[in-house]
C-alpha atoms as a PDB file:
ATOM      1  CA  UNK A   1     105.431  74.177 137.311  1.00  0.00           C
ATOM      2  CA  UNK A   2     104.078  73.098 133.903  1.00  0.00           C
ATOM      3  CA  UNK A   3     102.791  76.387 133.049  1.00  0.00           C
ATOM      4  CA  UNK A   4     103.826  80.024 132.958  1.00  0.00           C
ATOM      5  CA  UNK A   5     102.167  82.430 135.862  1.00  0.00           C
ATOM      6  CA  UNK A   6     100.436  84.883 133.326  1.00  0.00           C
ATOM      7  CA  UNK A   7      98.749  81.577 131.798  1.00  0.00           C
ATOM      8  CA  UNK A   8      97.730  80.453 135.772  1.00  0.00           C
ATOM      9  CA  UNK A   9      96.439  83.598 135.913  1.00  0.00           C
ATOM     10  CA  UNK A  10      94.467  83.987 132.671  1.00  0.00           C
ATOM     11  CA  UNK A  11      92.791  80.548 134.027  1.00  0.00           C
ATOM     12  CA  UNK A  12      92.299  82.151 137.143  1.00  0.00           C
ATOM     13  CA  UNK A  13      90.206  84.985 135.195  1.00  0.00           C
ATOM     14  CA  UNK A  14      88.153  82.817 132.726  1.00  0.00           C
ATOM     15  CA  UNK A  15      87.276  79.922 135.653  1.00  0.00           C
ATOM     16  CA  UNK A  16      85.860  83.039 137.786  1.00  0.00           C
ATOM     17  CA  UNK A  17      84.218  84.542 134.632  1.00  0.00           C
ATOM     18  CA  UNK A  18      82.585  81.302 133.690  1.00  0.00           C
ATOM     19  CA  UNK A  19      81.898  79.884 137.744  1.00  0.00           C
ATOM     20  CA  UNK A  20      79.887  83.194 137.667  1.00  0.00           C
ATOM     21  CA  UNK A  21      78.322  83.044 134.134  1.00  0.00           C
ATOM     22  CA  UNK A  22      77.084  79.622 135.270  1.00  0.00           C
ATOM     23  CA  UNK A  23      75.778  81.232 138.242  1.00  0.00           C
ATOM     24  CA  UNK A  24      77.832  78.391 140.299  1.00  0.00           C
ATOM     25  CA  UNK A  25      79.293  81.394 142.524  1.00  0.00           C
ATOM     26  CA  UNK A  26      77.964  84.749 143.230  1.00  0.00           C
ATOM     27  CA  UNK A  27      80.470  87.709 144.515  1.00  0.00           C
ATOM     28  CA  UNK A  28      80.538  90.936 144.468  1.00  0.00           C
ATOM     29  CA  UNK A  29      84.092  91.154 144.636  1.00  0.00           C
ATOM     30  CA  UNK A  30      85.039  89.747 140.862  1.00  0.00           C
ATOM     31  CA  UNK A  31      88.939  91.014 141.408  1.00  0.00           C
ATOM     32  CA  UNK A  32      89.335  89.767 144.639  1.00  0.00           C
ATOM     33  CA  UNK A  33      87.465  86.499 143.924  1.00  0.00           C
ATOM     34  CA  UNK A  34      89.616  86.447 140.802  1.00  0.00           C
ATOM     35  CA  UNK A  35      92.802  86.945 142.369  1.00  0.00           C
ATOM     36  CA  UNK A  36      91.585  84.271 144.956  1.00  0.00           C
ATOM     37  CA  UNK A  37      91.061  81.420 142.239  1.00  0.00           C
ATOM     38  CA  UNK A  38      94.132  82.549 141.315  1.00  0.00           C
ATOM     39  CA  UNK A  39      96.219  82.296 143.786  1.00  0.00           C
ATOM     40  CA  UNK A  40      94.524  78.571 144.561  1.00  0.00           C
ATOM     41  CA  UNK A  41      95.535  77.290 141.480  1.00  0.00           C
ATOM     42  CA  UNK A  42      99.213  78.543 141.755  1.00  0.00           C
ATOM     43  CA  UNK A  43      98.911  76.685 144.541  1.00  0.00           C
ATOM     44  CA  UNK A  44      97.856  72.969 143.825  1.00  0.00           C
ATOM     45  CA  UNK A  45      99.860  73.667 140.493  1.00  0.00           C
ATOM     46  CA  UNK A  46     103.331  74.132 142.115  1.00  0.00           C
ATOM     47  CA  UNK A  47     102.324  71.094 144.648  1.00  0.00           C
ATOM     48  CA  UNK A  48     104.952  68.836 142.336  1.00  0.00           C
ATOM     49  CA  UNK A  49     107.161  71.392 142.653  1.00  0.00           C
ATOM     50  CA  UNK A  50     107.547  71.667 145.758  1.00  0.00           C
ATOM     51  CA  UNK A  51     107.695  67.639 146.427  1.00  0.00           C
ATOM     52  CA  UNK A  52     110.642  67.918 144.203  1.00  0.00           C
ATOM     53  CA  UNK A  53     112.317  70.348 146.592  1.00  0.00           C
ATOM     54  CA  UNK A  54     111.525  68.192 149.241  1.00  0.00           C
ATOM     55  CA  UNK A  55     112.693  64.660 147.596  1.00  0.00           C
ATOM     56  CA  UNK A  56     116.089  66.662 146.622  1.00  0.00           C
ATOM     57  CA  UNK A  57     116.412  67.826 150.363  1.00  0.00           C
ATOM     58  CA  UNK A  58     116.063  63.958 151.110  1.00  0.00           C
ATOM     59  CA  UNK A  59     118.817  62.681 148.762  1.00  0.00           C
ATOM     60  CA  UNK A  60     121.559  65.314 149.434  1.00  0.00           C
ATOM     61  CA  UNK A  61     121.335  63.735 152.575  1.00  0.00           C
ATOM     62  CA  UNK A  62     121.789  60.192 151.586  1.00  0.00           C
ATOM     63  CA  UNK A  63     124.149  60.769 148.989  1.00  0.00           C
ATOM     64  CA  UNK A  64     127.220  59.279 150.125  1.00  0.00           C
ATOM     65  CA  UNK A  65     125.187  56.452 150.904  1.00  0.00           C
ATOM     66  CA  UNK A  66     123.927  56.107 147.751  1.00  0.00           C
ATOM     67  CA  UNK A  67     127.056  56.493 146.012  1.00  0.00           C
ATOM     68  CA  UNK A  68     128.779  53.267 148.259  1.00  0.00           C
ATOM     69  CA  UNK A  69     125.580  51.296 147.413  1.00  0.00           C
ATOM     70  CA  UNK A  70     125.548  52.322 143.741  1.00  0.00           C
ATOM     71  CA  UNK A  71     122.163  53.247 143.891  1.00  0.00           C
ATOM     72  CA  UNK A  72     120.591  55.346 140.427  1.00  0.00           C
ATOM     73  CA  UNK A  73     119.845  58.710 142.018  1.00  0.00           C
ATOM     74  CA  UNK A  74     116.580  58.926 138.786  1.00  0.00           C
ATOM     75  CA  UNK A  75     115.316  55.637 140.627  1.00  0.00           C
ATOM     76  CA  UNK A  76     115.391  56.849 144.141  1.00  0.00           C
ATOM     77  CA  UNK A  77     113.959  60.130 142.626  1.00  0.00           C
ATOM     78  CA  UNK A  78     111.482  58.252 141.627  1.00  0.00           C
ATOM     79  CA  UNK A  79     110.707  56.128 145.036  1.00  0.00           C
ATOM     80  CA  UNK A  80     111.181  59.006 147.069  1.00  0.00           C
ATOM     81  CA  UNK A  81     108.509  61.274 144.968  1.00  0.00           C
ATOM     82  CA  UNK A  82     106.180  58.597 144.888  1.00  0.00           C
ATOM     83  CA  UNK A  83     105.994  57.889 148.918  1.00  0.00           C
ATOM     84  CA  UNK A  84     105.889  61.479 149.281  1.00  0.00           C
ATOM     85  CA  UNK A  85     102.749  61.883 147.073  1.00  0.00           C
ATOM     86  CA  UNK A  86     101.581  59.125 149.297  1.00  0.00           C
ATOM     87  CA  UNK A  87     102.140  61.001 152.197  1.00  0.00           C
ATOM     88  CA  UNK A  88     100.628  64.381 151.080  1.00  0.00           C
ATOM     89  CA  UNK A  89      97.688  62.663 149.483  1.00  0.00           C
ATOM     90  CA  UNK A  90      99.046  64.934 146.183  1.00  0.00           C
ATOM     91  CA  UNK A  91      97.406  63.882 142.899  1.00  0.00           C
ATOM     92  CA  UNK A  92     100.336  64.365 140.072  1.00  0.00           C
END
């Protein structure tokens, strides 16, 4: 993930202050619905991560295949990741 978890959650914290603020959602909860947003954006942010796990998985088992066909493991990286985002409908 691009950023650190205490900077997701100081995100988390202003988005709720100012989606309230702007009156966009009302709660009576703030720490809850804070924790919430929180946890949602921890979420779609570690999306690429997770791909990445996944297109790994993939390759380790293709590997000796790829080394016989002399194929760049950064392209197929690269071809993997982008069917998978395909596949998950992920925006990157």
């Amino acid at each position: 993930m691009l950023f650190s978890k205490e900077y997701v959650a100081y995100l988390g914290r202003e988005l709720t202050k100012k989606l309230i603020a702007g009156e966009q959602i009302a709660t009576g909860d703030v720490p809850g619905t804070t924790a919430r947003v929180q946890q949602a954006l921890l979420e779609e942010l570690s999306v690429e991560d997770r791909i990445n796990d996944e297109v790994r998985v993939i390759l380790e088992q293709y590997q000796d295949e790829m080394n016989r066909s002399g194929a760049s493991y950064q392209e197929m990286f690269k071809k993997v990741k982008a069917e998978l985002v395909k596949k998950y409908k992920a925006v990157i």
